[in-house]
Protein backbone atom coordinates (compact mmCIF):
# COMPACT_ATOMS: atom_id res chain seq x y z
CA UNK A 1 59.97 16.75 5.63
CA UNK A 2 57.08 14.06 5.99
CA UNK A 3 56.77 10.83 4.41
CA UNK A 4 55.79 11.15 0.62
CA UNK A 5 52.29 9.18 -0.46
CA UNK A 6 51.53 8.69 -4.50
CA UNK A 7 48.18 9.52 -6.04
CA UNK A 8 46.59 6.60 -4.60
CA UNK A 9 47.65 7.35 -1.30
CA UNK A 10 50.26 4.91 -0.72
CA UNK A 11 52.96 6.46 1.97
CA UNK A 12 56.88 5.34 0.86
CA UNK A 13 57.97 3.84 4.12
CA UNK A 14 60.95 1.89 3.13
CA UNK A 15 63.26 1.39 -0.48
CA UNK A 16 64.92 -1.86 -1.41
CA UNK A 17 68.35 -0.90 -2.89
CA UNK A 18 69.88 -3.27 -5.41
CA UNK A 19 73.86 -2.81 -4.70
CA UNK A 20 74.96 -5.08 -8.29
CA UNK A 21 73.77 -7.28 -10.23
CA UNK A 22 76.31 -9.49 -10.17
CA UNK A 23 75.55 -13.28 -8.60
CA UNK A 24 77.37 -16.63 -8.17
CA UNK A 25 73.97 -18.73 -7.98
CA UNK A 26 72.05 -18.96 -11.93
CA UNK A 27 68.80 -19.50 -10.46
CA UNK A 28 66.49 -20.42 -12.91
CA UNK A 29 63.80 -18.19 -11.88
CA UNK A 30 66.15 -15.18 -11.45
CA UNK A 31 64.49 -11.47 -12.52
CA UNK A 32 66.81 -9.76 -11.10
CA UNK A 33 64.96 -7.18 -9.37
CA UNK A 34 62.41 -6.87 -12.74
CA UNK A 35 65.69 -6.13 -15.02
CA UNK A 36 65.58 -9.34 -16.74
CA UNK A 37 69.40 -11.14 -17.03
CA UNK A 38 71.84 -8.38 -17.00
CA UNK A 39 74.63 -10.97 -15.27
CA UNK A 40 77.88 -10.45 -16.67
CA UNK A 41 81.63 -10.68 -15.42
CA UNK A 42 81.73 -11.30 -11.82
CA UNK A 43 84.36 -8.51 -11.36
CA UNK A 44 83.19 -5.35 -9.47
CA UNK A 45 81.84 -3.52 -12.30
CA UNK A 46 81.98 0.40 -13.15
CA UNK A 47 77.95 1.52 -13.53
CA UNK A 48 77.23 0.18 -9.74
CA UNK A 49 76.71 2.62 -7.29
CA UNK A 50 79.57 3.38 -5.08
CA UNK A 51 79.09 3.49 -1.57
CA UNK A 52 78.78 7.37 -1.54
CA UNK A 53 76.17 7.92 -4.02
CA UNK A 54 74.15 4.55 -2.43
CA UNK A 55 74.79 6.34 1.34
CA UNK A 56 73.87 10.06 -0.04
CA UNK A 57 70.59 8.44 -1.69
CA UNK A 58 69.82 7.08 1.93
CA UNK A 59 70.38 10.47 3.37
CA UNK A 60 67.42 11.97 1.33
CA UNK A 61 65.68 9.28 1.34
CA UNK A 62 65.55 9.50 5.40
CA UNK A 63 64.64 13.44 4.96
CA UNK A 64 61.52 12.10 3.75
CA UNK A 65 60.67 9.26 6.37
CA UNK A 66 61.82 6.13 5.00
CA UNK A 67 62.01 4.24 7.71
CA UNK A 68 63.16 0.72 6.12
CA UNK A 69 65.84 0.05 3.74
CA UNK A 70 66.64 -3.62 2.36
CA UNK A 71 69.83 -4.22 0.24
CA UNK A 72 69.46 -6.86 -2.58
CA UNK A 73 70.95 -7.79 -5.96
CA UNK A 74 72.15 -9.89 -7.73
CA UNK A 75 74.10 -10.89 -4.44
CA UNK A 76 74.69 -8.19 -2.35
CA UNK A 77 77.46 -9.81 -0.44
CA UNK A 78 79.93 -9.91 -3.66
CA UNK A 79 79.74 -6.16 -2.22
CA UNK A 80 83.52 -5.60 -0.30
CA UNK A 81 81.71 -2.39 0.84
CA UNK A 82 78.58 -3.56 2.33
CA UNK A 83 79.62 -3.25 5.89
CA UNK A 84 80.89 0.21 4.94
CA UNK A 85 77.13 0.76 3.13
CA UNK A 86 75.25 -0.43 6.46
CA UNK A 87 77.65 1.28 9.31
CA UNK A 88 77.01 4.73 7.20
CA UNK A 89 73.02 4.20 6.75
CA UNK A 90 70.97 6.72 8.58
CA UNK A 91 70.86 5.36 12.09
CA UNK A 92 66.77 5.60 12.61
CA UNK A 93 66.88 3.04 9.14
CA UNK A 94 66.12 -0.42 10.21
CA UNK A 95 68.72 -2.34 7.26
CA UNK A 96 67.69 -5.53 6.09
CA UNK A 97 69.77 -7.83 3.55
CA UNK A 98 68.36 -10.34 0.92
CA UNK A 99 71.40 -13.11 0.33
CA UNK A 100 71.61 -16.48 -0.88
CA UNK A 101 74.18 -16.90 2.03
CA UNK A 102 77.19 -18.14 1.02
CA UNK A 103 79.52 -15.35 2.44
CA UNK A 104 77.59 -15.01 5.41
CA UNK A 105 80.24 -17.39 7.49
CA UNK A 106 82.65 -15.21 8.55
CA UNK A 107 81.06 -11.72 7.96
CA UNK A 108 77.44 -12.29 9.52
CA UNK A 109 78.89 -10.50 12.95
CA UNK A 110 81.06 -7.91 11.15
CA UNK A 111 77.21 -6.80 9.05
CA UNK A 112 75.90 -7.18 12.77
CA UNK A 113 78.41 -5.39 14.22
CA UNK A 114 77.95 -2.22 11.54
CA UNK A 115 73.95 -2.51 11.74
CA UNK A 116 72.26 -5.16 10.02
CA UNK A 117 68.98 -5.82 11.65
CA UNK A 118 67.20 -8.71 9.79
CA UNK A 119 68.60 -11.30 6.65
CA UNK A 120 66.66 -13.49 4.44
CA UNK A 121 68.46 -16.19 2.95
CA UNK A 122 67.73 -17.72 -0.34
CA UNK A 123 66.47 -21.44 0.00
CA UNK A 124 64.31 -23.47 -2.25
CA UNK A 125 64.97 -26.83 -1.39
CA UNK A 126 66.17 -29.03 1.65
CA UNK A 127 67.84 -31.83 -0.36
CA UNK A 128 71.07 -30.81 -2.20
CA UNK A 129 70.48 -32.41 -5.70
CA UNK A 130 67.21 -30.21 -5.88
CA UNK A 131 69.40 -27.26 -4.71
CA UNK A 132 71.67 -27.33 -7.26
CA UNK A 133 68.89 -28.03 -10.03
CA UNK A 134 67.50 -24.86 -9.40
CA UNK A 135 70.18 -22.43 -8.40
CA UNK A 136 72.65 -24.27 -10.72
CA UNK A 137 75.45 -24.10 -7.67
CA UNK A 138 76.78 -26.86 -5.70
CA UNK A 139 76.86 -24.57 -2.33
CA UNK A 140 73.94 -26.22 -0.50
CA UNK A 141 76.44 -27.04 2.70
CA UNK A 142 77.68 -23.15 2.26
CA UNK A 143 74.10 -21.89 2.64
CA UNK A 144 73.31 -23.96 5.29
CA UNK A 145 76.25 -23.05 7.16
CA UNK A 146 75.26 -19.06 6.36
CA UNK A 147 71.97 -19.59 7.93
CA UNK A 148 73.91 -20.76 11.48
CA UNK A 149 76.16 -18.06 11.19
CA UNK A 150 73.62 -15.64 10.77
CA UNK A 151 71.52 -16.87 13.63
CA UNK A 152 74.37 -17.39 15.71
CA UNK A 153 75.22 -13.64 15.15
CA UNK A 154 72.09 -12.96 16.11
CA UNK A 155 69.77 -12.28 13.26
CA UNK A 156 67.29 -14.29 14.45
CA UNK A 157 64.56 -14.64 13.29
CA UNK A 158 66.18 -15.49 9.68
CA UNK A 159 63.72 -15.46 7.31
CA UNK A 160 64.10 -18.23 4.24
CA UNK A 161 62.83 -17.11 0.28
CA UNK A 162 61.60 -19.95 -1.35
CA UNK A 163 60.36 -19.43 -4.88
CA UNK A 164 57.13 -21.59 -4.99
CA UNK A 165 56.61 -23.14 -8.84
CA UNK A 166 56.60 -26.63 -10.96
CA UNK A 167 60.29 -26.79 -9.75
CA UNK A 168 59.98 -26.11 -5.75
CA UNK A 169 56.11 -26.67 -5.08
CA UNK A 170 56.70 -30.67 -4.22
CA UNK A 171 59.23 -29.13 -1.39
CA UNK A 172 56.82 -26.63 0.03
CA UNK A 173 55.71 -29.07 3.27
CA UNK A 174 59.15 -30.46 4.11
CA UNK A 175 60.38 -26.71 4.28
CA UNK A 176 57.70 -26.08 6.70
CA UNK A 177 58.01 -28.74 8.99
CA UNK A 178 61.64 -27.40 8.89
CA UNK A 179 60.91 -23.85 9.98
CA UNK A 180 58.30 -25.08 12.55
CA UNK A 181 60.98 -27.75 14.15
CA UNK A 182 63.67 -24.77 14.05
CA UNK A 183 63.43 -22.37 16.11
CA UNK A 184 64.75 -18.72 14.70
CA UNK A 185 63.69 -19.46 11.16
CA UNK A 186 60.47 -18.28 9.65
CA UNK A 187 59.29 -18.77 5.76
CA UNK A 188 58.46 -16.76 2.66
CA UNK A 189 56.96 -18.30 0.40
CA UNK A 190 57.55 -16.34 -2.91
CA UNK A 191 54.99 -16.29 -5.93
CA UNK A 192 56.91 -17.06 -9.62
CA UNK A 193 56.18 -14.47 -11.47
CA UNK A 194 56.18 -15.78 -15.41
CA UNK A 195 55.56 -12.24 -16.45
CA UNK A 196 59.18 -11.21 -15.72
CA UNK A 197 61.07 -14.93 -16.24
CA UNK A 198 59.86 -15.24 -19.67
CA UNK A 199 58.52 -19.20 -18.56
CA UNK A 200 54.60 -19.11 -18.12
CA UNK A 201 54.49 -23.15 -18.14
CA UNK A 202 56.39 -23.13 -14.72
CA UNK A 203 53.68 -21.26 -13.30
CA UNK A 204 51.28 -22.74 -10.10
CA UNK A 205 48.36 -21.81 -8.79
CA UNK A 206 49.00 -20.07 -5.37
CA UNK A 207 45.81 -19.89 -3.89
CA UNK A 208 46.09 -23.96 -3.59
CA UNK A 209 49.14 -23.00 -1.84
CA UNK A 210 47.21 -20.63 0.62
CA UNK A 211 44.34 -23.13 0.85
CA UNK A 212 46.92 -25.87 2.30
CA UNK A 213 48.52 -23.75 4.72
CA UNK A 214 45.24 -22.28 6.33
CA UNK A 215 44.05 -26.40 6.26
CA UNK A 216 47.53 -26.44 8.50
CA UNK A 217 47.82 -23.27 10.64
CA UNK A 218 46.82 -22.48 14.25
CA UNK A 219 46.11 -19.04 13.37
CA UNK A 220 46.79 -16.71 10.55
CA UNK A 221 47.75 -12.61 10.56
CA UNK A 222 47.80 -10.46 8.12
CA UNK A 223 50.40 -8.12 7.50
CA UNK A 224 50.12 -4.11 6.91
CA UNK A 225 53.11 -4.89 3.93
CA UNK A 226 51.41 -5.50 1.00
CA UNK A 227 48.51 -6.95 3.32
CA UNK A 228 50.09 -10.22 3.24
CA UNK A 229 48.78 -13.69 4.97
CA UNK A 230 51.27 -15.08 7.83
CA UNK A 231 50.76 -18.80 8.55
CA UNK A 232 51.25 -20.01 11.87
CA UNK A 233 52.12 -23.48 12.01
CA UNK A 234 52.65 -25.68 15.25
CA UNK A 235 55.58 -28.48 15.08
CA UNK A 236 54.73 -32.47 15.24
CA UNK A 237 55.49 -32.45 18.72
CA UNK A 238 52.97 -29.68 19.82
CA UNK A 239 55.84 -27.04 21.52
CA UNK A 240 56.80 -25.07 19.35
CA UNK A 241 55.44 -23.17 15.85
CA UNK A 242 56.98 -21.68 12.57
CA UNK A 243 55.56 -18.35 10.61
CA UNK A 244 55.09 -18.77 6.85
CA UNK A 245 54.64 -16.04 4.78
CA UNK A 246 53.32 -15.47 0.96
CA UNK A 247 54.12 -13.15 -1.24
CA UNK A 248 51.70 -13.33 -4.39
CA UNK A 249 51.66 -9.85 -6.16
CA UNK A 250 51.19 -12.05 -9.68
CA UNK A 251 47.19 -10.54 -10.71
CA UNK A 252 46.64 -8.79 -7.14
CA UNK A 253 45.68 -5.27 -7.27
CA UNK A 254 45.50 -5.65 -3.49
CA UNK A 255 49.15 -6.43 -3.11
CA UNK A 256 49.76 -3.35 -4.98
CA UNK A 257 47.13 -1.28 -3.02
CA UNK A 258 48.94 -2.26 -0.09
CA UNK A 259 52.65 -1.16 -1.60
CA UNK A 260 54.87 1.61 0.32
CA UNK A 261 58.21 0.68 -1.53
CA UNK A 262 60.09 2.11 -4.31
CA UNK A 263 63.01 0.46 -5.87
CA UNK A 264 66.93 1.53 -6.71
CA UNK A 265 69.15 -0.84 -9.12
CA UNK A 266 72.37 -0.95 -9.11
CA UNK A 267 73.32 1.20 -11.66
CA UNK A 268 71.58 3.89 -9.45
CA UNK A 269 67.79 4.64 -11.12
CA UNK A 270 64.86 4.90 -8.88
CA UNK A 271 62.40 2.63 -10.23
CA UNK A 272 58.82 2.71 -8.82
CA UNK A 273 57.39 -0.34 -9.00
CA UNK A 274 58.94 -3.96 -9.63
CA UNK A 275 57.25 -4.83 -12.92
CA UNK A 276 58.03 -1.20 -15.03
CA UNK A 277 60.73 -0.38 -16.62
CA UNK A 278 59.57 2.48 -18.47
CA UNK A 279 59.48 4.52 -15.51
CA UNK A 280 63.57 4.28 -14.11
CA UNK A 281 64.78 7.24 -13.24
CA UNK A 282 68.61 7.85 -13.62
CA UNK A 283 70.10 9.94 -9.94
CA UNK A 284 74.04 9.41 -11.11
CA UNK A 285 76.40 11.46 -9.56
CA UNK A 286 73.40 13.87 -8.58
CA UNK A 287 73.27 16.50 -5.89
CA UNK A 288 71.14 16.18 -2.96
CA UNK A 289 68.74 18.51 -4.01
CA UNK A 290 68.40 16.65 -7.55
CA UNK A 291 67.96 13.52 -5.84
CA UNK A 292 64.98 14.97 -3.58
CA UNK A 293 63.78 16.13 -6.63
CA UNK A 294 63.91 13.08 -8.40
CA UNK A 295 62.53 11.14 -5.61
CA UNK A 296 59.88 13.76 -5.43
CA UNK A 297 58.60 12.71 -8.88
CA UNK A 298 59.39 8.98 -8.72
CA UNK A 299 56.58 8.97 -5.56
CA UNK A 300 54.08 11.43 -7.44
CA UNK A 301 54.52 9.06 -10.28
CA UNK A 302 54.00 5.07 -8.83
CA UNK A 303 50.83 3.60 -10.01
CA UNK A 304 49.52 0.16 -9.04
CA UNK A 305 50.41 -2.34 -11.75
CA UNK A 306 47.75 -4.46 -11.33
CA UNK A 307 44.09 -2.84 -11.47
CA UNK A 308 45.73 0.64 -12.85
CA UNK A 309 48.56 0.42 -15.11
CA UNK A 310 47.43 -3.30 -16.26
CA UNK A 311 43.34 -3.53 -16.19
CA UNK A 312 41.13 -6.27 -16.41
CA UNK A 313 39.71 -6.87 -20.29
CA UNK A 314 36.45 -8.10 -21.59
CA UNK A 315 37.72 -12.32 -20.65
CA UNK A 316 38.95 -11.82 -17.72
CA UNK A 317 42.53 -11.43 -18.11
CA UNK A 318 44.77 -8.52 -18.43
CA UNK A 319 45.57 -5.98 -20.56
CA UNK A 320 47.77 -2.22 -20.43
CA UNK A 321 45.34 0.40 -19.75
CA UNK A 322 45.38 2.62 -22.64
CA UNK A 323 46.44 5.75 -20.45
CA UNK A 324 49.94 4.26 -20.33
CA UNK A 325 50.25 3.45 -23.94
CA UNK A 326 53.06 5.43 -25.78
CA UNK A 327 52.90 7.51 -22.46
């Protein structure tokens, strides 16, 4: 089968799987995936997917081209199965993880070992106080420690998500002078999104953001993903550079122009864009031929939230396009 493109002409290349919702970090920021807080006991709980139906989702899923798969949560390590997950993905899938990277010492060689490709850790701060203001954990050392065990096992480049808002933005040029002085790390730079967190006063202006780091790159890229800017930025010594990265889908229709992701959370519903809710749809215990089916539609279905689904109004700002009202 070939690769599946929505009415807009956006090809599905990859799917970002939530595997629970479940986290030992209370970021303050947290969306979890565009759910809002569903965190509750820390126990493995009944409506996740089990490692079949998350495995027979990637098999379809790979019928139709998906080349790229990254497994989130909550934190997807709290997972006892996620080596099993990753050694039984489709072996043409390129598996990445998203983690704040606490249990990576330990079992960054065993995810290695059964597939993993690339890991992007969770940090918004270099000092520890800061840390622990935001992500309301005292596990600073324990991330820091994840990161070398993840390069050492040889995920390298590791890629660190810092959430950029009134909280983090102070931190933004210490954490890149650290990625540019260390070599295997690279930064994404992550644009709050109020709309989800319920906390519109935290909100920055990102295009100051951007405006700094072109001030400090050598040279900037831009990505095919979501046509994103990469900042190239040389160290103080001259030998060396560090790639930042921003995500900033907050307003930009051309972020979700540029889309060619759909979304499964951990109770198992495909879900085709980050910001809706009111188009999951539940796969369960589903046969293969339901799922393709149901993966089918999900793809026919994805709109652009910004400049489709939400459209500008008379001021300036936005508004839900009528078309999608009591839809």
């Amino acid at each position: 089968m070939s690769v599946l493109a929505d009415d807009y002409g956006r090809e599905v290349t990859g799917v970002r799987i939530s595997l629970t919702d479940r986290c030992n970090f209370d970021c303050v920021y947290c969306h979890n995936e565009g759910l809002g807080d569903t965190r509750g006991p820390m126990d493995p709980q009944d409506d996740e997917m089990t490692a079949d139906e998350v495995v027979r989702f990637l098999e379809v899923a790979s019928e139709f081209g998906v080349g790229k798969v990254k497994f989130t949560g909550g934190e997807p390590m709290l997972r006892d199965d996620l080596e099993e997950i990753i050694r039984r993905t489709p072996d043409h899938m390129e598996v990445s993880l998203t983690t704040n990277g606490t249990f990576l010492p330990g079992r960054a060689e065993g995810l290695v070992e059964a597939g993993l490709d690339r890991v992007n850790v969770s940090q918004d701060a270099l000092e520890p106080k800061a840390f622990a203001e935001i992500t309301k954990s005292g596990a600073y050392d324990k991330v820091i420690e994840g990161v070398h065990a993840a390069l050492d096992a040889g995920l390298d480049p590791v890629k660190l998500n810092m959430v950029v808002f009134e909280h983090t933005a102070g931190y933004v040029p210490e954490m890149v002078d650290h990625v540019a002085e260390n070599d295997g790390l690279q930064l994404q730079l992550i644009q709050y999104m109020p709309e989800l967190t319920g906390k519109p006063e935290w909100n920055i202006d990102i295009e100051r953001v951007h405006g700094w780091l072109e001030e400090q790159a050598t040279r900037v890229e831009r990505r095919e993903m979501h046509h994103r800017a990469r900042y190239w930025i040389e160290n103080e010594s001259g030998d060396g550079e560090g790639m930042v990265e921003i995500v900033d889908p907050v307003e930009n229709p051309e972020f979700c122009a540029n889309c060619h992701r759909v979304r499964v959370t951990h109770e198992g519903y495909l879900k085709g864009c980050l910001n809706r809710n009111d188009d999951l749809r539940p796969m369960g215990e589903m046969s293969k031929a339901e799922i393709r089916e149901t993966y089918r539609e999900t793809v026919a279905n994805r709109v652009p939230f910004y400049g489709e689904y939400m459209i500008r109004d008379g001021n300036g700002g936005w508004e839900m396009n009528d078309e999608y009202v009591d839809a």
